[in-house]
PDB file of N, CA and C in Angstrom:
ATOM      1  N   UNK A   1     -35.202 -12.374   7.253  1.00  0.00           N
ATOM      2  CA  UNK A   1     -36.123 -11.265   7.108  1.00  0.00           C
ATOM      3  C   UNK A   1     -37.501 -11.760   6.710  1.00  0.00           C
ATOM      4  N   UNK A   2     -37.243 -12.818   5.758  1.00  0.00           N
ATOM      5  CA  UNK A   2     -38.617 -13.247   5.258  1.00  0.00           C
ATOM      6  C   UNK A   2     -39.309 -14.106   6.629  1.00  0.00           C
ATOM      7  N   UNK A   3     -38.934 -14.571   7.227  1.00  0.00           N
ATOM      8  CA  UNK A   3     -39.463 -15.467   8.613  1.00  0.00           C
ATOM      9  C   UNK A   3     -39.786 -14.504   9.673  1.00  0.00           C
ATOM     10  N   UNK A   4     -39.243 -12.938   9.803  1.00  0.00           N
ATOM     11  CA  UNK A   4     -39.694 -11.938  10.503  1.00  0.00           C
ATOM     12  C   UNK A   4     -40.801 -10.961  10.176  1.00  0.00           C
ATOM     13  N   UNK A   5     -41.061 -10.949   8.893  1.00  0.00           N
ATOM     14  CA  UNK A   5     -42.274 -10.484   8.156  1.00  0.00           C
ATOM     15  C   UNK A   5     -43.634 -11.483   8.251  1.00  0.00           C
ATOM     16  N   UNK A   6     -43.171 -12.435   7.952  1.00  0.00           N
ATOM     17  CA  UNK A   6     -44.275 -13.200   8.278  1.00  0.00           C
ATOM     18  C   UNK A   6     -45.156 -14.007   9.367  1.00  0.00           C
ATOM     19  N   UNK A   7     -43.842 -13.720  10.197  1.00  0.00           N
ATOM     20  CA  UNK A   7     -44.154 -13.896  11.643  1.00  0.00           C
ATOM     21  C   UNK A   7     -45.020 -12.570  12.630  1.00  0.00           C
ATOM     22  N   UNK A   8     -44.533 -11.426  12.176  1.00  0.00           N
ATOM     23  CA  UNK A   8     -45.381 -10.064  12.087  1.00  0.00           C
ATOM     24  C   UNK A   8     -46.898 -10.439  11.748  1.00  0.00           C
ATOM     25  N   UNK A   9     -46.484 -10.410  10.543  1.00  0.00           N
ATOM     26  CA  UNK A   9     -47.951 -10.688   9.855  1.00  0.00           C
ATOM     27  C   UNK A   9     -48.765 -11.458  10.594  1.00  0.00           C
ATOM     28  N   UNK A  10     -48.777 -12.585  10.522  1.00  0.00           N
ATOM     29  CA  UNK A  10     -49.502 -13.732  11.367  1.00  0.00           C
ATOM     30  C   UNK A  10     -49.892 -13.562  12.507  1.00  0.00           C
ATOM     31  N   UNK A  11     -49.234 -12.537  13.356  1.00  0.00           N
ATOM     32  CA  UNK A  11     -49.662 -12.244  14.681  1.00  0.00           C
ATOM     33  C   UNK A  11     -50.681 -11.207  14.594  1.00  0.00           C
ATOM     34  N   UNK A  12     -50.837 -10.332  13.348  1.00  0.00           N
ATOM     35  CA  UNK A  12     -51.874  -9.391  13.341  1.00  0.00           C
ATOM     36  C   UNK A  12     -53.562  -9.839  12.815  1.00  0.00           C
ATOM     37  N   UNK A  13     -53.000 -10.383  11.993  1.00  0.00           N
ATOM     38  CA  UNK A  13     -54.450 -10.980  11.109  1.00  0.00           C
ATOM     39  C   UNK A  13     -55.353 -12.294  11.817  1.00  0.00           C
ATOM     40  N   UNK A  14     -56.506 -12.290  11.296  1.00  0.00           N
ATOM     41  CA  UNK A  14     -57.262 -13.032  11.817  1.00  0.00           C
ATOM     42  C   UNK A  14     -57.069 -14.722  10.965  1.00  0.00           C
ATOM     43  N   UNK A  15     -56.862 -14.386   9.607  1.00  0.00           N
ATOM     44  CA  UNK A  15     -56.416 -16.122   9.087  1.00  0.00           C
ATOM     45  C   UNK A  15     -55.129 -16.093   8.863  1.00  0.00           C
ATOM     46  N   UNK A  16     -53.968 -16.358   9.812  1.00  0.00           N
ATOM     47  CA  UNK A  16     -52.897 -16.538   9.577  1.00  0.00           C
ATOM     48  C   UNK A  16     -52.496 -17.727   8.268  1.00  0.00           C
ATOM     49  N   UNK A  17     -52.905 -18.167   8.461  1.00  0.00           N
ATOM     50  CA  UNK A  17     -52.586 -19.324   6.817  1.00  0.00           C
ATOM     51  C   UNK A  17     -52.546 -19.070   5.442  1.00  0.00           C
ATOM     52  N   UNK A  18     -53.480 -17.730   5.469  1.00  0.00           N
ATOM     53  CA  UNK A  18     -53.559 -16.726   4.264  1.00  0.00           C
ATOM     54  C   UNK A  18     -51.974 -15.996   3.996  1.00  0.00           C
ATOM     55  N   UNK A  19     -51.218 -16.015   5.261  1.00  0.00           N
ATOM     56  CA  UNK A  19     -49.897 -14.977   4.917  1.00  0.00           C
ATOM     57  C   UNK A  19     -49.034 -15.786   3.975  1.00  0.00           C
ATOM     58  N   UNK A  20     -48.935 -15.207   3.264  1.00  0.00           N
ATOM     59  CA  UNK A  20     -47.658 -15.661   2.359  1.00  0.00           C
ATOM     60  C   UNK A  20     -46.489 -14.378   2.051  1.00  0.00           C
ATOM     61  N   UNK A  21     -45.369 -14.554   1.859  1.00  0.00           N
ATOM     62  CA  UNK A  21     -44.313 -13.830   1.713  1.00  0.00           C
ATOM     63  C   UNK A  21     -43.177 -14.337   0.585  1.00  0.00           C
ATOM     64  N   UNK A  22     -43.055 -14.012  -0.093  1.00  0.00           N
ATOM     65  CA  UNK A  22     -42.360 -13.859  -1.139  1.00  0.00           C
ATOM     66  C   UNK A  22     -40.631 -13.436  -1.329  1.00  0.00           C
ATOM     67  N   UNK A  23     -39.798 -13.715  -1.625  1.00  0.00           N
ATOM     68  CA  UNK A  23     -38.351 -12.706  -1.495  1.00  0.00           C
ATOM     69  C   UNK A  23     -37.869 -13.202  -3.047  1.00  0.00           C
ATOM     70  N   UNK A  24     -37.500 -11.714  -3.318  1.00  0.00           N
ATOM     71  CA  UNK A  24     -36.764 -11.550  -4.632  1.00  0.00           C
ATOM     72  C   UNK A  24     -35.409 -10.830  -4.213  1.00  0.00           C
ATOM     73  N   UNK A  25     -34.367 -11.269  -4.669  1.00  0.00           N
ATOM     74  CA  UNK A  25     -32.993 -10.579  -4.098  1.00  0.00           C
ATOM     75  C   UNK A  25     -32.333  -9.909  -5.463  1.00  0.00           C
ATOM     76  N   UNK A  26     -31.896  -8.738  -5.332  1.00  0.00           N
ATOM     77  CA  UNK A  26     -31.186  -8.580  -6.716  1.00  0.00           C
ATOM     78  C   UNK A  26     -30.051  -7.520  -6.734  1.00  0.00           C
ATOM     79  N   UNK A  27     -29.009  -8.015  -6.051  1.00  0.00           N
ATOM     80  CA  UNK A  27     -27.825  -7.560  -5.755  1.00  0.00           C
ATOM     81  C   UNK A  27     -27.803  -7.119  -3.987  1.00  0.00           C
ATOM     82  N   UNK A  28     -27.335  -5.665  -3.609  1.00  0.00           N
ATOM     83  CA  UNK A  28     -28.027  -5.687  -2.503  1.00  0.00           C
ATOM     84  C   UNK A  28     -29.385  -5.162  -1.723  1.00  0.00           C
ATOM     85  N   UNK A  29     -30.025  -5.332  -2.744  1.00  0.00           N
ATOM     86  CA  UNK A  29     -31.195  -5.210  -2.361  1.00  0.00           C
ATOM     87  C   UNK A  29     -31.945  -6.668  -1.987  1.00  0.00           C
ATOM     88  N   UNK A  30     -33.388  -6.558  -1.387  1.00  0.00           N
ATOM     89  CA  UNK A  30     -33.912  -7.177  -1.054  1.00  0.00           C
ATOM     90  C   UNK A  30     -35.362  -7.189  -1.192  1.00  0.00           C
ATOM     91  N   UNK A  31     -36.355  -7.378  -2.086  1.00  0.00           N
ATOM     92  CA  UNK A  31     -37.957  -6.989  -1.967  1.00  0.00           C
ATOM     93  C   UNK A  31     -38.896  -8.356  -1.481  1.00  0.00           C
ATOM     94  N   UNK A  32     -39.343  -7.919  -0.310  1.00  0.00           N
ATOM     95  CA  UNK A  32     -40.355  -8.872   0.220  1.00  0.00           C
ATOM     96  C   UNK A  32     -41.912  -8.607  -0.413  1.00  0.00           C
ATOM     97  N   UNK A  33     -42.473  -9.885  -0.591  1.00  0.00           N
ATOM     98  CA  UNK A  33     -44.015  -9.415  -1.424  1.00  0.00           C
ATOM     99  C   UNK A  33     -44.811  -9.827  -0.405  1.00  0.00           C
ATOM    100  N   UNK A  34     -45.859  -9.261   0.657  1.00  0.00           N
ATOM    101  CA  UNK A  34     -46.458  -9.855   1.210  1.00  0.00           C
ATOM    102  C   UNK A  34     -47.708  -9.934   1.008  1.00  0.00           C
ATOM    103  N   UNK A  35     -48.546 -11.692   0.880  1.00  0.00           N
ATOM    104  CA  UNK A  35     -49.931 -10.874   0.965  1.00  0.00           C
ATOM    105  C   UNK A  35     -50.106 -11.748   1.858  1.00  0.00           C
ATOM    106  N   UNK A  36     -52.033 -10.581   1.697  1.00  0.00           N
ATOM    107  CA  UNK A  36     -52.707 -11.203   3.187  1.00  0.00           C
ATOM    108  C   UNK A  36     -54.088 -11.691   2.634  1.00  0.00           C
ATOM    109  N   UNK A  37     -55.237 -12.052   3.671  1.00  0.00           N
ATOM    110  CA  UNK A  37     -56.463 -12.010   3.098  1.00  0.00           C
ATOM    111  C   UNK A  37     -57.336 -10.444   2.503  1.00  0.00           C
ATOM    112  N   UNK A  38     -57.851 -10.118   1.551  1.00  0.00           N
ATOM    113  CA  UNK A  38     -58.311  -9.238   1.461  1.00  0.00           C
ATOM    114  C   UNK A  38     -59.179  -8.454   2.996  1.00  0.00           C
ATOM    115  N   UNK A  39     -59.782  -9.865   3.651  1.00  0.00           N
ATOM    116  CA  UNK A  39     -60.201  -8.970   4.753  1.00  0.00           C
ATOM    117  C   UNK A  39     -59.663  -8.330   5.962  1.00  0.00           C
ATOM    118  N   UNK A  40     -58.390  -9.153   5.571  1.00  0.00           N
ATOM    119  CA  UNK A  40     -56.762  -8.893   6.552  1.00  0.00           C
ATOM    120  C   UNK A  40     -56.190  -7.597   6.463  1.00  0.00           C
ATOM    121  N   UNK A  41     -56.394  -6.825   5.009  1.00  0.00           N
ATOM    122  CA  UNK A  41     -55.599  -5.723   4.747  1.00  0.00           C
ATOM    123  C   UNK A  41     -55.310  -4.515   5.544  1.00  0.00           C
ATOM    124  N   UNK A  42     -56.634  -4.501   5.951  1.00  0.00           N
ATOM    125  CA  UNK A  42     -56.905  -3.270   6.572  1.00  0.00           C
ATOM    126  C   UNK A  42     -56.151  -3.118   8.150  1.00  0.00           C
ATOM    127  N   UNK A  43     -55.878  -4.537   8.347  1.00  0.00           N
ATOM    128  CA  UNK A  43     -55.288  -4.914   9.430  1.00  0.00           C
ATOM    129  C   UNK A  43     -54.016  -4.522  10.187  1.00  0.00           C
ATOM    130  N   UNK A  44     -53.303  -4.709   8.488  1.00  0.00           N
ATOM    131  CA  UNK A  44     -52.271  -4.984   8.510  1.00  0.00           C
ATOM    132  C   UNK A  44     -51.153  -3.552   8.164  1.00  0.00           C
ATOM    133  N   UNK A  45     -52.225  -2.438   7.403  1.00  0.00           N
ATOM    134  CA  UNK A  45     -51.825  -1.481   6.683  1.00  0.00           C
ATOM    135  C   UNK A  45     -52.264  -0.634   8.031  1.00  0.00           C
ATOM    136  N   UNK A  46     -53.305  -0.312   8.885  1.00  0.00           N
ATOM    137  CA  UNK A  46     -53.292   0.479  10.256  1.00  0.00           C
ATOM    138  C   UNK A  46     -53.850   1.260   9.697  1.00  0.00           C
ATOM    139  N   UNK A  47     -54.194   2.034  10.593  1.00  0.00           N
ATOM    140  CA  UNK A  47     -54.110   3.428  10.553  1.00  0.00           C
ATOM    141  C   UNK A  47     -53.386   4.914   9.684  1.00  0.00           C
ATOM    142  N   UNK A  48     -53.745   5.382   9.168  1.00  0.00           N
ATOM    143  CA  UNK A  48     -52.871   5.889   8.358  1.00  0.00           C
ATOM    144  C   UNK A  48     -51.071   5.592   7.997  1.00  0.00           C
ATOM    145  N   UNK A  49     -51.219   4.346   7.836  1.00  0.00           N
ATOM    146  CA  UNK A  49     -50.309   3.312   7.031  1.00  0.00           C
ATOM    147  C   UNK A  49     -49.322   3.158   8.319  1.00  0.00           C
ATOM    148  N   UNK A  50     -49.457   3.003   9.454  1.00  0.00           N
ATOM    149  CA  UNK A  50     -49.002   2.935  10.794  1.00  0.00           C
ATOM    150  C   UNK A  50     -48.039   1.400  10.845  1.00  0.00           C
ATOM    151  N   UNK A  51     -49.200   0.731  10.830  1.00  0.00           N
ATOM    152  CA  UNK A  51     -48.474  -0.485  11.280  1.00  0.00           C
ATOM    153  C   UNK A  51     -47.834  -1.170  10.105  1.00  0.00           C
ATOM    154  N   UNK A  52     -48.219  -1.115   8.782  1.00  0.00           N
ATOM    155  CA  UNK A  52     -47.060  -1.451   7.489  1.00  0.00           C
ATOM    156  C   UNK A  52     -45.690  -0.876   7.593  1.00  0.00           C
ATOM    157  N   UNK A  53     -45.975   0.502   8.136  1.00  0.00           N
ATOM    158  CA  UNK A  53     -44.678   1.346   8.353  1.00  0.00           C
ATOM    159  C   UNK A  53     -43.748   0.436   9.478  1.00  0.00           C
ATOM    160  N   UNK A  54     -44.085   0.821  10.904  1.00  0.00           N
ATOM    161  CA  UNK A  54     -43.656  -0.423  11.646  1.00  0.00           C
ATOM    162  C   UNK A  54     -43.081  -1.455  11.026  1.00  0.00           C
ATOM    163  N   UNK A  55     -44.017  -2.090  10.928  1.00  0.00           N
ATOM    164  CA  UNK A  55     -43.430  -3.768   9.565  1.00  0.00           C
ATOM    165  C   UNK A  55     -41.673  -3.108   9.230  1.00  0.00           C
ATOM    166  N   UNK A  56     -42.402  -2.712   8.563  1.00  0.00           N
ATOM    167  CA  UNK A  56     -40.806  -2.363   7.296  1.00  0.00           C
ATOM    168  C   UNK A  56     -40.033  -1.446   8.177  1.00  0.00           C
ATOM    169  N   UNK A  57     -39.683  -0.803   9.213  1.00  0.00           N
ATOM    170  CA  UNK A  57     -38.785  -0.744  10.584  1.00  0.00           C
ATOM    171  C   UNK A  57     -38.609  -1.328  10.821  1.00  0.00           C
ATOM    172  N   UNK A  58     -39.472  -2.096  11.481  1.00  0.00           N
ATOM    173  CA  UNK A  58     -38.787  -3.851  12.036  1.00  0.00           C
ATOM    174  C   UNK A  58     -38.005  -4.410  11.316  1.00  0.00           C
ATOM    175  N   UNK A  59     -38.345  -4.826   9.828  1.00  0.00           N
ATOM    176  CA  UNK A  59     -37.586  -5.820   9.125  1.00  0.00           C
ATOM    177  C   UNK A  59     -36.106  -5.223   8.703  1.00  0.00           C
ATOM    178  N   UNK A  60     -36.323  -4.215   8.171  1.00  0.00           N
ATOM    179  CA  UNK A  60     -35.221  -3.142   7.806  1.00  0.00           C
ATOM    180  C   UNK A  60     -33.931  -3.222   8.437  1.00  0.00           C
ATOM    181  N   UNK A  61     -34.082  -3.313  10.292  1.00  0.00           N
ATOM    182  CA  UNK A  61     -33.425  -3.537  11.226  1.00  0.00           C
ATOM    183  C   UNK A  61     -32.207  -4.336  10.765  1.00  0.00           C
ATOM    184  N   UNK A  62     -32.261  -5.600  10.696  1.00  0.00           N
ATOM    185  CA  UNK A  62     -30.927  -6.194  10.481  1.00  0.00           C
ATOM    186  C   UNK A  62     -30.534  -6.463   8.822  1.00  0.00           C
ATOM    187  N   UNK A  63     -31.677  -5.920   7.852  1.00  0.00           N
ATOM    188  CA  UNK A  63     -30.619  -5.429   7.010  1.00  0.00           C
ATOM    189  C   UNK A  63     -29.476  -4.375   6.439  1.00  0.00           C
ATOM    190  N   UNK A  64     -30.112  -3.233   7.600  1.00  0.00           N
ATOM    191  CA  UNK A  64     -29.185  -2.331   8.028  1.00  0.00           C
ATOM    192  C   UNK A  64     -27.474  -2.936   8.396  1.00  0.00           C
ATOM    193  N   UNK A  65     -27.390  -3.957   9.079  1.00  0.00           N
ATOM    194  CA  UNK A  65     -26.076  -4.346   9.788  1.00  0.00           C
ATOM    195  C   UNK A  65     -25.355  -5.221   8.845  1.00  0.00           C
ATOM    196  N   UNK A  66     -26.016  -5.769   7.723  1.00  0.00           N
ATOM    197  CA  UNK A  66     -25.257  -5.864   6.601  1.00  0.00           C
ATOM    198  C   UNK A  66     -24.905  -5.519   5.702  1.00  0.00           C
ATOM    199  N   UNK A  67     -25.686  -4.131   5.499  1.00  0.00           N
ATOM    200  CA  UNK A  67     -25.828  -3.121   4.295  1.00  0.00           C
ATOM    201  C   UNK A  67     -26.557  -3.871   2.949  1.00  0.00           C
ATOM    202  N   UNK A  68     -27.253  -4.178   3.498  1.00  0.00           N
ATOM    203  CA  UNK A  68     -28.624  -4.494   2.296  1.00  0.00           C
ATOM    204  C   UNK A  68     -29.650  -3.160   2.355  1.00  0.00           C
ATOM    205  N   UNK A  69     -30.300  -3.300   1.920  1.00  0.00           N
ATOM    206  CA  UNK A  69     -31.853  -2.450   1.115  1.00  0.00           C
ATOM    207  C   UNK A  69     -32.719  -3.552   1.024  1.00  0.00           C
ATOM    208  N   UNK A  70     -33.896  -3.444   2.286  1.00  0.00           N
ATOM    209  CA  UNK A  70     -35.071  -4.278   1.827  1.00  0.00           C
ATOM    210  C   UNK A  70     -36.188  -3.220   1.844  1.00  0.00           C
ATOM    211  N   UNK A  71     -37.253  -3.729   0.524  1.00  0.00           N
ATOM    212  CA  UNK A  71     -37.861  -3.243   0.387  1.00  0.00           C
ATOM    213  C   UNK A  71     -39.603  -3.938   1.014  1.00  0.00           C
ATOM    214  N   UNK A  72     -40.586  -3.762   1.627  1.00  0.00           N
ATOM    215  CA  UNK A  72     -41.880  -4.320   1.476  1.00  0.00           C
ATOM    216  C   UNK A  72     -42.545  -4.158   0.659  1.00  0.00           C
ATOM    217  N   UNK A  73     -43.455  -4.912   0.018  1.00  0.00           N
ATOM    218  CA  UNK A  73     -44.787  -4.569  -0.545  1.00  0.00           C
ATOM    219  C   UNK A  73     -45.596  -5.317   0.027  1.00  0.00           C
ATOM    220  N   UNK A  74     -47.106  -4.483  -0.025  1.00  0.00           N
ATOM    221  CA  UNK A  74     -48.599  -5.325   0.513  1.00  0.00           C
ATOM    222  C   UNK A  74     -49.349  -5.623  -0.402  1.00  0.00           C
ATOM    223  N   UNK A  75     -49.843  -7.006  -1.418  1.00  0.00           N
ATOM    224  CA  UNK A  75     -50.221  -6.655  -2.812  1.00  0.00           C
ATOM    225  C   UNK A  75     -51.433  -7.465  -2.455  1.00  0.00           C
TER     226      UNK A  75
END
């Protein structure tokens, strides 16, 4: 999940090297921390929170098929 978030990421923003991603696990849950460049944000968050939403659909996807809970953040 964390290699699919950040692979997301990187394809949207203009300094990919800035992405970093984070994973904290704590039972079955899952919280990804992502950041970006400040000038990236806007990038990345869309349109009335469009493409973050997306993001966290996408990733969500195959923790669904194991019964995890992942969560995103954009900090």
């Amino acid at each position: 999940m964390k290699e699919l978030a950040t692979y997301l990421a990187k394809q949207l923003v203009d300094t990919p090297d800035s992405v970093d991603v984070q994973v904290s696990e704590d039972g079955d849950t899952t919280r990804l921390s992502m950041r970006v460049a400040d000038a990236d944000k806007g990038k990345v968050i869309g349109k009335q929170g469009k493409v973050i939403k997306a993001i966290r659909q996408i990733v969500g996807i195959p923790a669904v098929k194991t019964g995890r809970k992942v969560f995103l953040d954009l900090e």
